[in-house]
Structure formats: structure tokens, C-alpha cells
Protein backbone atom coordinates (compact mmCIF):
# COMPACT_ATOMS: atom_id res chain seq x y z
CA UNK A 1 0.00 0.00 0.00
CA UNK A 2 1.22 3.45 -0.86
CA UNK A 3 1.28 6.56 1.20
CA UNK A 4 -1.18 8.12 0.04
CA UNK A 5 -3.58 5.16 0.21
CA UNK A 6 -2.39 5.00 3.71
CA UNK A 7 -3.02 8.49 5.18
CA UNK A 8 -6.77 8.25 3.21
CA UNK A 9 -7.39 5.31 5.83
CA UNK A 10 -5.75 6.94 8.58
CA UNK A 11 -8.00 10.58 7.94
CA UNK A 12 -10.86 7.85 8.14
CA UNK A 13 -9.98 6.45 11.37
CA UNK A 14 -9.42 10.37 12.56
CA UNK A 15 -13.03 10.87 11.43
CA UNK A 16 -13.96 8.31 13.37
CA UNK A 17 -12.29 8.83 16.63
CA UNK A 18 -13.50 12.29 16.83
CA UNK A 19 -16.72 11.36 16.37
CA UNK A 20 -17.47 9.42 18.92
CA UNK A 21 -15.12 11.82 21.10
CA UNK A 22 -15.26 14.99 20.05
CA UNK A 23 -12.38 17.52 20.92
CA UNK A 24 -10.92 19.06 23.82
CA UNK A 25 -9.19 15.68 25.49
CA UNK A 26 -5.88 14.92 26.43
CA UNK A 27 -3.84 13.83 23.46
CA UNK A 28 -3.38 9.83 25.27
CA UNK A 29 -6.89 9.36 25.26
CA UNK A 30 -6.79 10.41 21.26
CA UNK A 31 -3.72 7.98 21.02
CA UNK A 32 -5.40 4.93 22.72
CA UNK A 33 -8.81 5.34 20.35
CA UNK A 34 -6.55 5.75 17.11
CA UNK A 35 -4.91 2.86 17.79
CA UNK A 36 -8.01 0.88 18.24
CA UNK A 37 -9.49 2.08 15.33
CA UNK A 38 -6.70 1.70 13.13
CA UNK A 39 -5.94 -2.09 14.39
CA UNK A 40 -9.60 -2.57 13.50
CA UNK A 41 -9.30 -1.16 10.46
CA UNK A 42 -6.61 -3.68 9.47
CA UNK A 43 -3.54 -1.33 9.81
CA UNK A 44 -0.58 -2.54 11.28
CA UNK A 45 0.26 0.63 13.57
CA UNK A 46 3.53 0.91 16.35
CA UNK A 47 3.12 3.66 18.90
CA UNK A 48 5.74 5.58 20.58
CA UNK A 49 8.20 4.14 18.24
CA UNK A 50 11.82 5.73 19.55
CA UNK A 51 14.17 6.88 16.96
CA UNK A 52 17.64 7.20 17.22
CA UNK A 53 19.66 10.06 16.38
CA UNK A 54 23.02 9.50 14.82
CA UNK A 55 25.74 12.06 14.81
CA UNK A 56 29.14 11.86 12.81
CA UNK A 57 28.35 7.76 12.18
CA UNK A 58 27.55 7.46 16.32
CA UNK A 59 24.43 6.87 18.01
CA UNK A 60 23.84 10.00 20.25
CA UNK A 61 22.18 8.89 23.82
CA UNK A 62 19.30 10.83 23.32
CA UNK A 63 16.29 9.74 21.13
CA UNK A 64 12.61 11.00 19.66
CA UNK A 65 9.53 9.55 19.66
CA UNK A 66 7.07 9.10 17.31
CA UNK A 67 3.72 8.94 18.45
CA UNK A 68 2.40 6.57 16.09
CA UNK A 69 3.89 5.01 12.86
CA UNK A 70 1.49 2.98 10.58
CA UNK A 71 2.35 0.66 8.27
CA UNK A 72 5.85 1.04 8.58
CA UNK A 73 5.13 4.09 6.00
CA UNK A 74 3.31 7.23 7.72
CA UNK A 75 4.26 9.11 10.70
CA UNK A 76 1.07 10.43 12.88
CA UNK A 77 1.74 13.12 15.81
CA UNK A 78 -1.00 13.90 17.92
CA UNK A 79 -1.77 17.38 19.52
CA UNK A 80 -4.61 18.09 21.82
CA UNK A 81 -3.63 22.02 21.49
CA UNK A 82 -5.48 25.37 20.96
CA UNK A 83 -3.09 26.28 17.85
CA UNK A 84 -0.68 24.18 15.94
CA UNK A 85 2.37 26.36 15.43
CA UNK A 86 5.38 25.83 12.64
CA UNK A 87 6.94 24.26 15.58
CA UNK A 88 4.80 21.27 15.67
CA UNK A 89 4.84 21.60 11.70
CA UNK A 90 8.52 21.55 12.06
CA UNK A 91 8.89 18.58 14.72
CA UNK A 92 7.19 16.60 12.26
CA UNK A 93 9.60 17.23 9.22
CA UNK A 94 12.11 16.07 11.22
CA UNK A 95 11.03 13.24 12.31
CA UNK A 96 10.44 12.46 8.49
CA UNK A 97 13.87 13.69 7.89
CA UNK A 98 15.66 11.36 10.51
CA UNK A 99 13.40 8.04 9.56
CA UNK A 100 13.72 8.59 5.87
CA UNK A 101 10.16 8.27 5.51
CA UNK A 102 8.61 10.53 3.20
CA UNK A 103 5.00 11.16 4.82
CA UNK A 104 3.11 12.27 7.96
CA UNK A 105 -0.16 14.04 9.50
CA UNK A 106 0.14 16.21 12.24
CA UNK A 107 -3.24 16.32 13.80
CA UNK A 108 -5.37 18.68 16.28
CA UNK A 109 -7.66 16.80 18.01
CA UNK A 110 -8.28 19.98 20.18
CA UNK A 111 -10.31 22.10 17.33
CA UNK A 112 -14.40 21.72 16.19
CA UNK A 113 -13.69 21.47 13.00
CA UNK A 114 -11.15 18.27 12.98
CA UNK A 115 -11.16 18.63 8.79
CA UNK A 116 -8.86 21.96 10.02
CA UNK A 117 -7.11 19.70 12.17
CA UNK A 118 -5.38 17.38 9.90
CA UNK A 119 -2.29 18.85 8.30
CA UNK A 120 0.07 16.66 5.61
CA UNK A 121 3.19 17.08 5.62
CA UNK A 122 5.60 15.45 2.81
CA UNK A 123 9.02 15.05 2.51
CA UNK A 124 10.10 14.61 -0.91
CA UNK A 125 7.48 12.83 -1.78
């Protein structure tokens, strides 16, 4: 499955968690539903998947975490915020950056509209 067929699944299992939960709630509680739902929607998804950050060919003791990875393809980091700033926008990039991957949402679960919410973010894709 491609990206972009990917994230399409993933803005449905969004849709769905918001749903039923609406916004407002602390960004684990938005974590543990999106899992769910995207386990039921037959995606394999890994949260809190550490990534290493290597310096001049060394592994530097310090790591990042990605709050969810799915399918081993797209990067999903969850706010529960009242504005996303560039420095989420920019936290994200990295994180594409480091892993080599080349795709990611960054999403808002603290906003009544969640279609504002969702932001793509590509990296040479």
C-alpha cells in the first residue's frame, strides 16, 4: 500500500475517533482510540516508536519519539492544542527527515472542525 492510500485510511480512522469523542481531550486518550481504530481497520500501527539520532556515524544517547507510525510508511503526531504552530509543523519534518520516511499528519484533536485539524506534511514525496 502506498502513502497516500495509507493516510486516506488513517484521515478515516481520525473521522472516526472524533466522532465518537469529540475535541478538547488529552492527546493519550486520542492515542489509545486511534490505535483501536486503526488495528480494526486492518492497519498494522507501532506507537511511541523511539528513533535514534546518529551524529558523525555514532548513536547519540538521546532519542525522539514518534507517536504513532502505521504501516511502517506514515508518521502520525498527535496534539490536543489550541493552535498548531510551525513548531509542531517543524517537529514533524524532522522526524520524516531522521526516519527517511517521506509522509506524515500532524493532527489537532483539540479544534471543532477536525477537517482543520489534519495537516500533511511530505518530505520529498
Amino acid at each position: 500500500m502506498k502513502e497516500n492510500d495509507i493516510s486516506y485510511k488513517i484521515r478515516g480512522a481520525i473521522y472516526c475517533v472524533y466522532n465518537e469523542l469529540g475535541h478538547g481531550l488529552l492527546e493519550s486518550v486520542y492515542e489509545a482510540a486511534l490505535i483501536y481504530q486503526l488495528k480494526k481497520d486492518g492497519l498494522k500501527v507501532e506507537s511511541q516508536v523511539p528513533i535514534d539520532i546518529v551524529y558523525d556515524g555514532k548513536i547519540l544517547p538521546v532519542s525522539y519519539r514518534l507517536d504513532l507510525l502505521v504501516e511502517d510508511k506514515v508518521i502520525v503526531e498527535l496534539k490536543s492544542v489550541d493552535v498548531i504552530t510551525n513548531v509542531h509543523k517543524k517537529q514533524l519534518l524532522t522526524y520524516l527527515k531522521i526516519t527517511g520516511l517521506h509522509l506524515g499528519l500532524l493532527v489537532n484533536f483539540n479544534i471543532e472542525n477536525i477537517n482543520l485539524g489534519i495537516i500533511r506534511i511530505a518530505n520529498n514525496l
